[in-house]
PDB file of N, CA and C in Angstrom:
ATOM      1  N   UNK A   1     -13.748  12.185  35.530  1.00  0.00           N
ATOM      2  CA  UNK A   1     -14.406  12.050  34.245  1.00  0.00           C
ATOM      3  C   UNK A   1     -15.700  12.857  34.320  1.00  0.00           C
ATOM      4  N   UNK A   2     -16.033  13.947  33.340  1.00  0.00           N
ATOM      5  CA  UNK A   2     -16.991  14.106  33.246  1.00  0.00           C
ATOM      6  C   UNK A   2     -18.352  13.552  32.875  1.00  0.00           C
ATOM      7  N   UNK A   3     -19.460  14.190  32.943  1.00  0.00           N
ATOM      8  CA  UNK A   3     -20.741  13.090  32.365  1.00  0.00           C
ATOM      9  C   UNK A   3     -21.575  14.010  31.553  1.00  0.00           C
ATOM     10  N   UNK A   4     -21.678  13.914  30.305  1.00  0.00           N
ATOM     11  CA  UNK A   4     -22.345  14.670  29.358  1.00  0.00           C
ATOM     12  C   UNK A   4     -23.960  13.459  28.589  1.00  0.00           C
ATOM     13  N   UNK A   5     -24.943  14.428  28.264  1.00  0.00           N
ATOM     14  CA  UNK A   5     -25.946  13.744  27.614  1.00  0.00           C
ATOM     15  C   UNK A   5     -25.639  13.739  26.233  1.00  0.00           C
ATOM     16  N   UNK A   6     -25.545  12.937  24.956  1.00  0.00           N
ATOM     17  CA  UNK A   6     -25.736  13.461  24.143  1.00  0.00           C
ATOM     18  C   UNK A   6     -26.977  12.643  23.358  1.00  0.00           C
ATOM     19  N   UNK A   7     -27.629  13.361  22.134  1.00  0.00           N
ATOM     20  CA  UNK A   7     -28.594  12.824  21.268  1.00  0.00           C
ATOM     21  C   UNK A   7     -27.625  12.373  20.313  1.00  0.00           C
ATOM     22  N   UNK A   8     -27.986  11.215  19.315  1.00  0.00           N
ATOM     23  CA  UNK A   8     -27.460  10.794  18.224  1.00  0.00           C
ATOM     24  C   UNK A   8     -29.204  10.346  17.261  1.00  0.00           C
ATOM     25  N   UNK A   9     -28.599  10.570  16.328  1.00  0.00           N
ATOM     26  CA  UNK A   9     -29.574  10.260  15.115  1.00  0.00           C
ATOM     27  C   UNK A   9     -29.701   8.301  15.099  1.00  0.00           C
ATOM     28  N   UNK A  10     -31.100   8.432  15.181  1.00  0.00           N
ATOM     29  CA  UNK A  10     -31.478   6.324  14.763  1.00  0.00           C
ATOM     30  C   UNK A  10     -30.223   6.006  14.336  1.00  0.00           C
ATOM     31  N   UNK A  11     -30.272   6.178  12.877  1.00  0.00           N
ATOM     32  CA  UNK A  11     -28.891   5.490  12.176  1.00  0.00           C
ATOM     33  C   UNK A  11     -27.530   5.659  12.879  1.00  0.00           C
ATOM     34  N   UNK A  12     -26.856   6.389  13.425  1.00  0.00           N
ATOM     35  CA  UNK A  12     -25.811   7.004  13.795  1.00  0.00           C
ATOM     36  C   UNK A  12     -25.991   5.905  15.432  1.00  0.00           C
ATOM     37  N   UNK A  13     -26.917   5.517  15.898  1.00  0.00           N
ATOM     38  CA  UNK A  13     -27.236   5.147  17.052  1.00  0.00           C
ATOM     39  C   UNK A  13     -26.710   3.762  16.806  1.00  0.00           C
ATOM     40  N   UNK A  14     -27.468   3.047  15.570  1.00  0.00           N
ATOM     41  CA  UNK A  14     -27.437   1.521  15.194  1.00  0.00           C
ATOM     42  C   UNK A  14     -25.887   1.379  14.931  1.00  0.00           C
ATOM     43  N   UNK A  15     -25.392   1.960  14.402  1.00  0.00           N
ATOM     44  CA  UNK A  15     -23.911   2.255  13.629  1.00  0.00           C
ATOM     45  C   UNK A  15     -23.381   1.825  15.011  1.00  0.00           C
ATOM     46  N   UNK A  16     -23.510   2.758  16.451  1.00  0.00           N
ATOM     47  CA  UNK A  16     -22.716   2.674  17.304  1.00  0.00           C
ATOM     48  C   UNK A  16     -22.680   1.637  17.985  1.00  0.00           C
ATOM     49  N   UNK A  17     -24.073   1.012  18.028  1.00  0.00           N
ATOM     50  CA  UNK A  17     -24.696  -0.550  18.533  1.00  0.00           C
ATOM     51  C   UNK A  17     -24.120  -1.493  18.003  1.00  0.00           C
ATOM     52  N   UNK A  18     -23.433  -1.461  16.852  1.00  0.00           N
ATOM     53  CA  UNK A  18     -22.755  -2.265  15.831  1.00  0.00           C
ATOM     54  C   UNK A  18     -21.412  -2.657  16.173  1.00  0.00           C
ATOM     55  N   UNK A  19     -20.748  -1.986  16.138  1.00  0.00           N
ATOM     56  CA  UNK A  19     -19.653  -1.420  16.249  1.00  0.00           C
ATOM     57  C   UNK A  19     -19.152  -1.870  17.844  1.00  0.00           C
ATOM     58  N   UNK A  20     -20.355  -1.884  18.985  1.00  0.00           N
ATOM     59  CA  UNK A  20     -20.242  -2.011  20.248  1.00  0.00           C
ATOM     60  C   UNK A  20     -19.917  -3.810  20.505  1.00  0.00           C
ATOM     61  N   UNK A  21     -20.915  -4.483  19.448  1.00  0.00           N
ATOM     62  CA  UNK A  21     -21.230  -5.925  19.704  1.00  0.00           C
ATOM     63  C   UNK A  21     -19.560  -5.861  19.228  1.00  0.00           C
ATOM     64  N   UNK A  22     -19.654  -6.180  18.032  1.00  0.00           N
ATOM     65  CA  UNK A  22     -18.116  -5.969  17.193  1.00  0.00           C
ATOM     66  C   UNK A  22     -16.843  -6.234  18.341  1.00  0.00           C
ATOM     67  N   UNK A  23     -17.382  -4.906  18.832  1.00  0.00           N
ATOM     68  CA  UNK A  23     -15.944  -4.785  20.358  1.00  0.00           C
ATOM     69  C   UNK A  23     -16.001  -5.705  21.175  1.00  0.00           C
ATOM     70  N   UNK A  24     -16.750  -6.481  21.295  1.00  0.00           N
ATOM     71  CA  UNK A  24     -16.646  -7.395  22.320  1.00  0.00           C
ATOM     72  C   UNK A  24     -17.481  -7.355  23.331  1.00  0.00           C
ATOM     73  N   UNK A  25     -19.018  -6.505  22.703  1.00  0.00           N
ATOM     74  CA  UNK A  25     -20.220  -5.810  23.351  1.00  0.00           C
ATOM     75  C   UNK A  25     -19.350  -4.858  24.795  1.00  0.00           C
ATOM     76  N   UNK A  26     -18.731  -4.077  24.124  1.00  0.00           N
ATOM     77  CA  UNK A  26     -18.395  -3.084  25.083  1.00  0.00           C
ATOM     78  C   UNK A  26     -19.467  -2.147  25.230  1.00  0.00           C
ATOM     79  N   UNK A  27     -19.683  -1.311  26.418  1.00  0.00           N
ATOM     80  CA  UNK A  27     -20.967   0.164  26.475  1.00  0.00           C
ATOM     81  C   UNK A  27     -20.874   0.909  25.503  1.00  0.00           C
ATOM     82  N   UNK A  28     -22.037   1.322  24.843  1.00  0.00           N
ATOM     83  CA  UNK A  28     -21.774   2.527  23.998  1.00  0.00           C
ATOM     84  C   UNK A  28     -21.051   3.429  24.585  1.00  0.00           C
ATOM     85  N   UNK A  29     -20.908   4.065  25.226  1.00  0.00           N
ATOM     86  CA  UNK A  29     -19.851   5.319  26.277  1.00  0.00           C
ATOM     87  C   UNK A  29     -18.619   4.718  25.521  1.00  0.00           C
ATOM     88  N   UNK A  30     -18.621   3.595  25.904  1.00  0.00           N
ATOM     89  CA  UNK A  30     -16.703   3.153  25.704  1.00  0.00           C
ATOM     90  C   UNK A  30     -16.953   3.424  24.139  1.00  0.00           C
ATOM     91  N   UNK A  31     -17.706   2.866  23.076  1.00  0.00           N
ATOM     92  CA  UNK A  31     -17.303   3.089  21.846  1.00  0.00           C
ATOM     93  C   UNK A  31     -17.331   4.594  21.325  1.00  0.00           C
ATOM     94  N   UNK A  32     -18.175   5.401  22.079  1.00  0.00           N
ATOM     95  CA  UNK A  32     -17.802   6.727  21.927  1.00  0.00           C
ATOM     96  C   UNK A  32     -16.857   7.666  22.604  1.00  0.00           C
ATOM     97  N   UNK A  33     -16.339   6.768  23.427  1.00  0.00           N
ATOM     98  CA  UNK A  33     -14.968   7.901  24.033  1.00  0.00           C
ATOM     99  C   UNK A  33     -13.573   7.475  22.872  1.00  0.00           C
ATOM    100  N   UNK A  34     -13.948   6.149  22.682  1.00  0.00           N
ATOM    101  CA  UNK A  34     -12.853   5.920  21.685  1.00  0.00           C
ATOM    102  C   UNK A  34     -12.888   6.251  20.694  1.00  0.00           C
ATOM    103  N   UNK A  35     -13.838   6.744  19.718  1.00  0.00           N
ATOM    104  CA  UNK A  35     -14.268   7.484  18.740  1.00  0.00           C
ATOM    105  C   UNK A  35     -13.714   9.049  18.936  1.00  0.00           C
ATOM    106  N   UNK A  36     -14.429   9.948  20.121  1.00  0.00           N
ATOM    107  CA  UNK A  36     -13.858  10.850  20.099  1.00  0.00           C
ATOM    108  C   UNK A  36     -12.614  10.875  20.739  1.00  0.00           C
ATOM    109  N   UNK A  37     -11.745  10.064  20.742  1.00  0.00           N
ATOM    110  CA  UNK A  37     -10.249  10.219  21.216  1.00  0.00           C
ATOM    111  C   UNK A  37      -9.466  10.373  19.900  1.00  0.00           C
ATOM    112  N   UNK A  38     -10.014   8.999  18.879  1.00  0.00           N
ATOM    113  CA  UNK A  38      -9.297   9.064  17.572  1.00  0.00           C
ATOM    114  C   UNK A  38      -9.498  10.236  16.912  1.00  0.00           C
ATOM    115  N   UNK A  39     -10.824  10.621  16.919  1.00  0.00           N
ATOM    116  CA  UNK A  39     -10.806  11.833  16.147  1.00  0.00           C
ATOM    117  C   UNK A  39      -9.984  13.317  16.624  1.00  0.00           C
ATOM    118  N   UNK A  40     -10.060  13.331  17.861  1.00  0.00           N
ATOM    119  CA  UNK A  40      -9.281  13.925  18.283  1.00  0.00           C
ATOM    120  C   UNK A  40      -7.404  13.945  17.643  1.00  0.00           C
ATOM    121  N   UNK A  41      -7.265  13.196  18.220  1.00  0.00           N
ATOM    122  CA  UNK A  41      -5.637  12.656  17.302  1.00  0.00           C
ATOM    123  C   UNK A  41      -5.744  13.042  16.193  1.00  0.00           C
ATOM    124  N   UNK A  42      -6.880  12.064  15.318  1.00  0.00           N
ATOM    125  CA  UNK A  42      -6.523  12.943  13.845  1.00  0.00           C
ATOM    126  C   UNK A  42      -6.528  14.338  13.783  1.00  0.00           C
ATOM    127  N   UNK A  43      -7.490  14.906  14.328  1.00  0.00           N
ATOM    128  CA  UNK A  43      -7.266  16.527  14.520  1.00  0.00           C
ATOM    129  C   UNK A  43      -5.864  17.107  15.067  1.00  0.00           C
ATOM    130  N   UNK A  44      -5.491  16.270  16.009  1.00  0.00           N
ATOM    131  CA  UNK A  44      -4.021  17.206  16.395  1.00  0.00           C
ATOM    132  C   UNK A  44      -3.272  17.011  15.457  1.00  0.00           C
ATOM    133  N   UNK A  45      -2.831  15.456  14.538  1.00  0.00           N
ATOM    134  CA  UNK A  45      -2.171  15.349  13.703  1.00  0.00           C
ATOM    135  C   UNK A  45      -2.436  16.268  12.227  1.00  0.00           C
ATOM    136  N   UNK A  46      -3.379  16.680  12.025  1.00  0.00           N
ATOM    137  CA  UNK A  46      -3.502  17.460  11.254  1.00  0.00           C
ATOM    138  C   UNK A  46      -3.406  18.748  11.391  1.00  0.00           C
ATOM    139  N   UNK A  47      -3.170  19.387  12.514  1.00  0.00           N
ATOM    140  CA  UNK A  47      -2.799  20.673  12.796  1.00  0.00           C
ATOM    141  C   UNK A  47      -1.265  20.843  12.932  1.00  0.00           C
ATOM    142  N   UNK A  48      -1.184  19.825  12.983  1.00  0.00           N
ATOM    143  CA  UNK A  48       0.694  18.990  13.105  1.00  0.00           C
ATOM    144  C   UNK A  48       1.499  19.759  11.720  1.00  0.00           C
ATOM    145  N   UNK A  49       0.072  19.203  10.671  1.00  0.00           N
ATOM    146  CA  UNK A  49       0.633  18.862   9.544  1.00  0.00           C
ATOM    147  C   UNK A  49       0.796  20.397   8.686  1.00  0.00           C
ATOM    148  N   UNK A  50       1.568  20.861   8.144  1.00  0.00           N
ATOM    149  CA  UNK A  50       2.005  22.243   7.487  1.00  0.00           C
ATOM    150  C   UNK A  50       1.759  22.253   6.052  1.00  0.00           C
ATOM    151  N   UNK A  51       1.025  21.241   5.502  1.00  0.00           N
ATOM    152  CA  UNK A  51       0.324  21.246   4.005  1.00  0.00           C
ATOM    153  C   UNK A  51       1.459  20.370   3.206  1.00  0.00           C
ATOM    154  N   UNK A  52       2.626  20.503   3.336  1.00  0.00           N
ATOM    155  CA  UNK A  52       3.699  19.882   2.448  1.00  0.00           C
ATOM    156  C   UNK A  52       3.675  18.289   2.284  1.00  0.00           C
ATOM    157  N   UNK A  53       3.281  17.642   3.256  1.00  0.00           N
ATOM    158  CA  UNK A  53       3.427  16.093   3.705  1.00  0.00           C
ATOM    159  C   UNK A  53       2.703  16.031   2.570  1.00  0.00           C
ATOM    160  N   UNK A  54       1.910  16.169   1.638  1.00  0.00           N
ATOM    161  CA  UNK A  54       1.392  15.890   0.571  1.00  0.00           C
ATOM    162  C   UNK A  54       2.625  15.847  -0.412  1.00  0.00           C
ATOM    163  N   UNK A  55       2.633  17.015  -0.665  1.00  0.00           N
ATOM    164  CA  UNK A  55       3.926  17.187  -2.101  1.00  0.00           C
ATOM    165  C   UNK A  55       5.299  16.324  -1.357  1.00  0.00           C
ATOM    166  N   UNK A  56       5.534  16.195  -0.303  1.00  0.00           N
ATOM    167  CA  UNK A  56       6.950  15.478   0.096  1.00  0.00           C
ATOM    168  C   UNK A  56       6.689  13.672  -0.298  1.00  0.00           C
ATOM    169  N   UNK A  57       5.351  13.469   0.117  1.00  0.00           N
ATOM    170  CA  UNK A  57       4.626  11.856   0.073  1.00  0.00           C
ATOM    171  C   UNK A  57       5.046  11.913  -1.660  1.00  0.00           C
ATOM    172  N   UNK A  58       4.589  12.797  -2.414  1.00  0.00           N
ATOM    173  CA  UNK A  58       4.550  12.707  -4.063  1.00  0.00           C
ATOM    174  C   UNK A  58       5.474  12.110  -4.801  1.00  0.00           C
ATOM    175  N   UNK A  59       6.457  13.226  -4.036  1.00  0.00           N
ATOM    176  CA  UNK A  59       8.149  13.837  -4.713  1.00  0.00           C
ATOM    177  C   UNK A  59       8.891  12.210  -3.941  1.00  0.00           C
ATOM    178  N   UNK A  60       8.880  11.398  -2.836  1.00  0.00           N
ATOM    179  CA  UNK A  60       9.347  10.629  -2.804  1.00  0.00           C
ATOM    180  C   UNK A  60       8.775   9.286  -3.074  1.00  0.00           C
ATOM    181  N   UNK A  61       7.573   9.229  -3.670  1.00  0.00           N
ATOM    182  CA  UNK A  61       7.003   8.407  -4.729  1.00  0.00           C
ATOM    183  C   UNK A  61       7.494   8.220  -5.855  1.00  0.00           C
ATOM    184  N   UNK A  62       7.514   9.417  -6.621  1.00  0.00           N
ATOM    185  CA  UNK A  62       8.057   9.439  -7.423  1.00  0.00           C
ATOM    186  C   UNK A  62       9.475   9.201  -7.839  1.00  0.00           C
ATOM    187  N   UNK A  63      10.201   9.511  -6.710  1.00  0.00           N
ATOM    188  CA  UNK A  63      11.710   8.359  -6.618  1.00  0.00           C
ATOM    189  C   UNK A  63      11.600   7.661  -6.784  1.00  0.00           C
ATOM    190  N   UNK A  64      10.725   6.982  -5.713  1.00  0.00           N
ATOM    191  CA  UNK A  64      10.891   5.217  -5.459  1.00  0.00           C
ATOM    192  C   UNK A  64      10.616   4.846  -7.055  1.00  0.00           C
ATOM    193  N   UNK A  65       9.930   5.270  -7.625  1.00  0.00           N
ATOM    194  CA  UNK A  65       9.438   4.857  -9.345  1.00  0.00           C
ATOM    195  C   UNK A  65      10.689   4.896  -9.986  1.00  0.00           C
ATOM    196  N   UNK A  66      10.998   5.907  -9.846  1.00  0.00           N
ATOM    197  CA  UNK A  66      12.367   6.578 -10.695  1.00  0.00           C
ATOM    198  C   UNK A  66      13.184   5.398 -10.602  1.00  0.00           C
ATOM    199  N   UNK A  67      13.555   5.048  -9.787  1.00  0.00           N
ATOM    200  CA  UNK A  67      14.805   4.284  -9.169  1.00  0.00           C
ATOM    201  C   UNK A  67      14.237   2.827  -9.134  1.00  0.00           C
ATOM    202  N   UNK A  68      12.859   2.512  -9.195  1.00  0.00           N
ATOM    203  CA  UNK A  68      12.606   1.071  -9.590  1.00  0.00           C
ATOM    204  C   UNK A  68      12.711   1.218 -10.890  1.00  0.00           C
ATOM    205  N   UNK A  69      12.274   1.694 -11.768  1.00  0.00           N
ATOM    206  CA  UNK A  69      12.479   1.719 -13.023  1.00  0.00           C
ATOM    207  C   UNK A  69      13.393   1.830 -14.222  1.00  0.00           C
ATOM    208  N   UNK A  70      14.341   2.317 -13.087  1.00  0.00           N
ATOM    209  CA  UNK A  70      15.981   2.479 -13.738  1.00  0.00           C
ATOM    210  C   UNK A  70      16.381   0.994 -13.249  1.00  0.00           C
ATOM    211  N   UNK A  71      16.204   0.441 -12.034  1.00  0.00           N
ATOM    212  CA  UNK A  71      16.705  -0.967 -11.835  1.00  0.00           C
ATOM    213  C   UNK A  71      16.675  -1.844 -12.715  1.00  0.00           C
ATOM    214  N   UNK A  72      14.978  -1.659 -13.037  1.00  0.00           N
ATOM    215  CA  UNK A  72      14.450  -2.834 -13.909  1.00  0.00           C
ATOM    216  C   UNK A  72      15.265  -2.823 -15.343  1.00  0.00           C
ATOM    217  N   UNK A  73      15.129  -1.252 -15.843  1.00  0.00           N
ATOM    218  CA  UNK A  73      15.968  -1.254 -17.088  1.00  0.00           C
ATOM    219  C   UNK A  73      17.221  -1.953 -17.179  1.00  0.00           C
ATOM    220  N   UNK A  74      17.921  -1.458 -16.300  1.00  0.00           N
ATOM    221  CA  UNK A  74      19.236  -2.226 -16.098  1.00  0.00           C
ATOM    222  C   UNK A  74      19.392  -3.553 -15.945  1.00  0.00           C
ATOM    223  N   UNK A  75      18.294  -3.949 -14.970  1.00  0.00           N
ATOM    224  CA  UNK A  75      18.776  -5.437 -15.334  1.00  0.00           C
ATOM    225  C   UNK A  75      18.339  -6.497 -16.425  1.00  0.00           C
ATOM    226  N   UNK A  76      17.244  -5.736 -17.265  1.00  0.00           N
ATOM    227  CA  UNK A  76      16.715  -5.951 -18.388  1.00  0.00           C
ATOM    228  C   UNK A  76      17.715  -6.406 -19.185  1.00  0.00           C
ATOM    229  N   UNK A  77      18.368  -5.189 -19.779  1.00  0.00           N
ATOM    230  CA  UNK A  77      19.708  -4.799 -20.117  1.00  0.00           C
ATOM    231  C   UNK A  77      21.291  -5.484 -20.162  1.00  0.00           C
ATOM    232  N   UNK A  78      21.312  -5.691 -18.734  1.00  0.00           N
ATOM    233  CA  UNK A  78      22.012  -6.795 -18.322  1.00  0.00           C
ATOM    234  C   UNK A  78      21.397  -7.975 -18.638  1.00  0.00           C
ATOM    235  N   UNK A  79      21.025  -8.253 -18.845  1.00  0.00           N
ATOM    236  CA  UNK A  79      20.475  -9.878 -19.119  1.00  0.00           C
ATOM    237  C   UNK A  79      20.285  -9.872 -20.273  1.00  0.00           C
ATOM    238  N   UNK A  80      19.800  -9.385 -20.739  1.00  0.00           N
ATOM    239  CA  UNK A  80      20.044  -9.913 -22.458  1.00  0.00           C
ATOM    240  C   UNK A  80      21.602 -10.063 -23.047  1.00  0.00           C
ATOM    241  N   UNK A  81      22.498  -8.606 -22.495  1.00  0.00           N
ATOM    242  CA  UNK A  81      23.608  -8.871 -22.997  1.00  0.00           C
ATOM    243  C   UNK A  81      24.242  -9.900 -22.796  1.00  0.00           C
ATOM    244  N   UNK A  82      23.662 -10.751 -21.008  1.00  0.00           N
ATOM    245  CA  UNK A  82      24.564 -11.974 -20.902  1.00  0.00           C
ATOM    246  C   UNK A  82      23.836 -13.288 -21.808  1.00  0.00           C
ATOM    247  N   UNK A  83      22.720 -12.651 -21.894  1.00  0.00           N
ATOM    248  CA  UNK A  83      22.238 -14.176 -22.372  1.00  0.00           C
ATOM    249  C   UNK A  83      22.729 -13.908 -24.231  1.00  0.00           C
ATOM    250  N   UNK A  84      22.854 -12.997 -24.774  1.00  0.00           N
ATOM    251  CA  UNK A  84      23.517 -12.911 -26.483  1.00  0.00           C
ATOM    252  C   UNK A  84      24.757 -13.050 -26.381  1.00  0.00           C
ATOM    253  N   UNK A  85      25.518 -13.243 -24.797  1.00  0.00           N
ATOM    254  CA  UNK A  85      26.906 -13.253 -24.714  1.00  0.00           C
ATOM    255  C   UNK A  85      27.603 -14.989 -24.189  1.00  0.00           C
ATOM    256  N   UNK A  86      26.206 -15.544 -24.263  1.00  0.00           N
ATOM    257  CA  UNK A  86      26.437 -17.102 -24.088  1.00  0.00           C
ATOM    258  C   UNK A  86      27.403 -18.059 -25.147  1.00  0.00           C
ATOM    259  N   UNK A  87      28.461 -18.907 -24.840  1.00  0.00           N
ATOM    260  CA  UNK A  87      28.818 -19.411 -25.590  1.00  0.00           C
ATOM    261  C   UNK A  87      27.766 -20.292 -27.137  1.00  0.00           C
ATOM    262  N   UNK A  88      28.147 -20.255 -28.212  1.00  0.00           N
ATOM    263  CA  UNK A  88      27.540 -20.857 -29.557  1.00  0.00           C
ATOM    264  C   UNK A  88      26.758 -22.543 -29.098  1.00  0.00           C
ATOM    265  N   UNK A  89      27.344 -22.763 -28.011  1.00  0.00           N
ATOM    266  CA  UNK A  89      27.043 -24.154 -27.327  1.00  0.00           C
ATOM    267  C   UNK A  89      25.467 -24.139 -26.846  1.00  0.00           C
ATOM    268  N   UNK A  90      25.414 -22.748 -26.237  1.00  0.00           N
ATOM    269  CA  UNK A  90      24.320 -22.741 -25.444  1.00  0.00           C
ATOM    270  C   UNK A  90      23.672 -21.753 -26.107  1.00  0.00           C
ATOM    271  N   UNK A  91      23.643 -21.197 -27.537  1.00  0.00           N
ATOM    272  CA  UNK A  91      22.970 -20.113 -27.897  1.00  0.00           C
ATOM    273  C   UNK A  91      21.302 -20.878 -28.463  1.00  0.00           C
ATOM    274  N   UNK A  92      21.268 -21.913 -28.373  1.00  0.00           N
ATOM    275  CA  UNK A  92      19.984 -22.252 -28.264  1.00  0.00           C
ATOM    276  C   UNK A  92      18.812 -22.174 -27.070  1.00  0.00           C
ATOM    277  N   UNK A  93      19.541 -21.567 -25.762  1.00  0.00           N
ATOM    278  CA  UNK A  93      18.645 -21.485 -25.138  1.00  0.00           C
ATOM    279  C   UNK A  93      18.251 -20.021 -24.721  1.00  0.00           C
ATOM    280  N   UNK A  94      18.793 -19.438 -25.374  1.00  0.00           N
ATOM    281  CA  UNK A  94      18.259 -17.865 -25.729  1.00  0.00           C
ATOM    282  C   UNK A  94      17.141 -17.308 -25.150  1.00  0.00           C
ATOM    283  N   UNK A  95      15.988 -18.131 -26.037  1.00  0.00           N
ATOM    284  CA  UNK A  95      14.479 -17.579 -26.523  1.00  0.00           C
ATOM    285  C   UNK A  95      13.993 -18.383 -24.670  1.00  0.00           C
ATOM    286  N   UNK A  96      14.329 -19.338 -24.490  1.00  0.00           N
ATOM    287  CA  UNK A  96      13.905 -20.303 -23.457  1.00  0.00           C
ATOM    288  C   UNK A  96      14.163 -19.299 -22.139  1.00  0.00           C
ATOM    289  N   UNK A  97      15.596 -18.660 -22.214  1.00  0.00           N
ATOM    290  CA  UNK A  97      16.268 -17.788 -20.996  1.00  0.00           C
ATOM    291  C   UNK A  97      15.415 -16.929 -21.121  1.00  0.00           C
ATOM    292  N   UNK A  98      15.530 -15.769 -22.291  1.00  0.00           N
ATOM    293  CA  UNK A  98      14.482 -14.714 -22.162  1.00  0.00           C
ATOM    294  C   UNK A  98      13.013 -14.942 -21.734  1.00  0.00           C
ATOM    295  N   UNK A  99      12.629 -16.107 -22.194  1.00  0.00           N
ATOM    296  CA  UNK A  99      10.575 -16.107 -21.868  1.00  0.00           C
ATOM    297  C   UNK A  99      10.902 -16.331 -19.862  1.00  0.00           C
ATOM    298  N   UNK A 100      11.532 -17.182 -19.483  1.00  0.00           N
ATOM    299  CA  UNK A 100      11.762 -17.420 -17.893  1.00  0.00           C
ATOM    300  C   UNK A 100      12.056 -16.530 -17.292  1.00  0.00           C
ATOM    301  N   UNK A 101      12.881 -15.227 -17.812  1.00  0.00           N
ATOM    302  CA  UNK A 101      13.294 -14.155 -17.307  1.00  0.00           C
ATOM    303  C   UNK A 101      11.777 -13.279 -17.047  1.00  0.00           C
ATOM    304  N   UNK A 102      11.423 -13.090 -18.199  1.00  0.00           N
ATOM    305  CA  UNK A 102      10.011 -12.766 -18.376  1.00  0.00           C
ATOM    306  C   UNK A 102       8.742 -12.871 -17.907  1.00  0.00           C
ATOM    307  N   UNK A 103       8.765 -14.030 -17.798  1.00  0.00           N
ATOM    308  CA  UNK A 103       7.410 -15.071 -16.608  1.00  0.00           C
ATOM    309  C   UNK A 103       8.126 -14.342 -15.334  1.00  0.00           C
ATOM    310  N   UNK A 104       9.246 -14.695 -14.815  1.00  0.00           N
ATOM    311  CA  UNK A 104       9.773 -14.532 -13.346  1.00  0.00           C
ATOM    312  C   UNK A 104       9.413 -12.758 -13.467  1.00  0.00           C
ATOM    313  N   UNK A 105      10.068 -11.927 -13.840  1.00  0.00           N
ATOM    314  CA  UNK A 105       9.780 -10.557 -14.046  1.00  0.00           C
ATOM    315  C   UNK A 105       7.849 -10.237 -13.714  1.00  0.00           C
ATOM    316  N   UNK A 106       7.424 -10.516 -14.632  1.00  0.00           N
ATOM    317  CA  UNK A 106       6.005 -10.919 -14.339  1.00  0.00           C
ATOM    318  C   UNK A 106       5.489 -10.738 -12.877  1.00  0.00           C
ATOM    319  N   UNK A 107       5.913 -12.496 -12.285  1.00  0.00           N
ATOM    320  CA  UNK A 107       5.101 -12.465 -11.192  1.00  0.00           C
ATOM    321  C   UNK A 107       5.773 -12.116 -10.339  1.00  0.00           C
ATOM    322  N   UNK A 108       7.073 -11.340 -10.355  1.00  0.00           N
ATOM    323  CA  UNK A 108       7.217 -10.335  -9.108  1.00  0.00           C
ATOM    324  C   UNK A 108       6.386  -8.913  -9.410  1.00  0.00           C
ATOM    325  N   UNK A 109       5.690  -8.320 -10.126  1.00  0.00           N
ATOM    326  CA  UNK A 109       5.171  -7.165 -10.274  1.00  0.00           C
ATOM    327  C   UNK A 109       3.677  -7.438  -9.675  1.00  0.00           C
ATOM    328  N   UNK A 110       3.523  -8.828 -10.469  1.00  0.00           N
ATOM    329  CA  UNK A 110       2.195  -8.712  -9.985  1.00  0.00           C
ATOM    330  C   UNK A 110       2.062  -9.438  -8.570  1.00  0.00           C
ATOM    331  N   UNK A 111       2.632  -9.653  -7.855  1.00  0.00           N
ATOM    332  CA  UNK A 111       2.914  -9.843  -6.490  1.00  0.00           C
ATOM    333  C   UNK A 111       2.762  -8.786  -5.858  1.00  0.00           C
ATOM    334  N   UNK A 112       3.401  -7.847  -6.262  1.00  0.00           N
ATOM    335  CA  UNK A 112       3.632  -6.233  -5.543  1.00  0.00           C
ATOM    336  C   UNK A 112       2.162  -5.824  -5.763  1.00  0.00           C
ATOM    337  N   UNK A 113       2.023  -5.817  -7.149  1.00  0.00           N
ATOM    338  CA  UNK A 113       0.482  -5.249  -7.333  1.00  0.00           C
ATOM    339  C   UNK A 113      -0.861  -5.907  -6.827  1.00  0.00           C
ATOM    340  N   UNK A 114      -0.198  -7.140  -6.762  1.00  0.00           N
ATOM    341  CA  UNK A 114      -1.319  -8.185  -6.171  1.00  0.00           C
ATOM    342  C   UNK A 114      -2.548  -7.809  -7.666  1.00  0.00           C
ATOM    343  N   UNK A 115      -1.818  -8.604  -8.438  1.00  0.00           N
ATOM    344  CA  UNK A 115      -3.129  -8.263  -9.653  1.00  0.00           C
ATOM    345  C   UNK A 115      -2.039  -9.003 -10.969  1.00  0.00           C
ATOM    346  N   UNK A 116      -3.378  -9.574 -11.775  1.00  0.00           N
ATOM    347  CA  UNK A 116      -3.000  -9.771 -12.903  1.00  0.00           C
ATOM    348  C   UNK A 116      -2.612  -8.993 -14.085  1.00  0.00           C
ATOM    349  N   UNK A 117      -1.258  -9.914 -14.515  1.00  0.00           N
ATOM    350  CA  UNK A 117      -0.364  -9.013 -15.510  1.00  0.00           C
ATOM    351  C   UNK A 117      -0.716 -10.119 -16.924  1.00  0.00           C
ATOM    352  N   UNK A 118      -1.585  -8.981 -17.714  1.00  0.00           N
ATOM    353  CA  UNK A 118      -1.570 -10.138 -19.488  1.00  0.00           C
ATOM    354  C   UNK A 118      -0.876  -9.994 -20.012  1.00  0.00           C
TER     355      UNK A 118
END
């Protein structure tokens, strides 16, 4: 292992002091070799990277949408036809099926989104 001096700026110093307790009061050394290791990595991984992983991340986003959104239609779709396709016996519970379908629809989105749906 080599042994290098370096200066760091007050703030940049406290940051590392922070960060050290945090660890489990490890040496500053240790929180800065692990610092420059990660950064390192990110640097190789980004020399890795050939610019596209952007537009490929997009283009298969935009599937996953595509194809949730065609689901949802469909089973939208499907469900109404079964619920207008209920015997005259049970065509009173229509409005009752659709709002439950609805609520349930609901809080699976906002589950995913983790956020309120009005």
């Amino acid at each position: 292992m080599k042994r290098i001096n370096v200066t760091f700026y007050d703030n940049t110093y406290e940051i590392l002091v922070k960060r050290a307790k945090k660890n489990g009061d490890v040496s500053i050394a240790e929180v800065i070799r692990e610092l420059v290791d990660l950064a390192l990595k990110i640097e190789a991984a980004a020399e890795k990277n050939d610019g596209n992983s952007t537009e490929d991340a997009s283009e298969k986003l935009i599937e996953m949408m595509k194809n949730n959104l065609i689901w949802a239609l469909e089973t939208r779709l499907l469900t109404r036809y079964l619920v207008e396709s209920l015997p005259e016996s049970e065509k009173s519970k229509q409005v009752e099926i659709l709002e439950t379908y609805k609520e349930k629809a609901n809080l699976y989105v906002e589950g995913m989104l983790r956020e309120n749906i009005s």
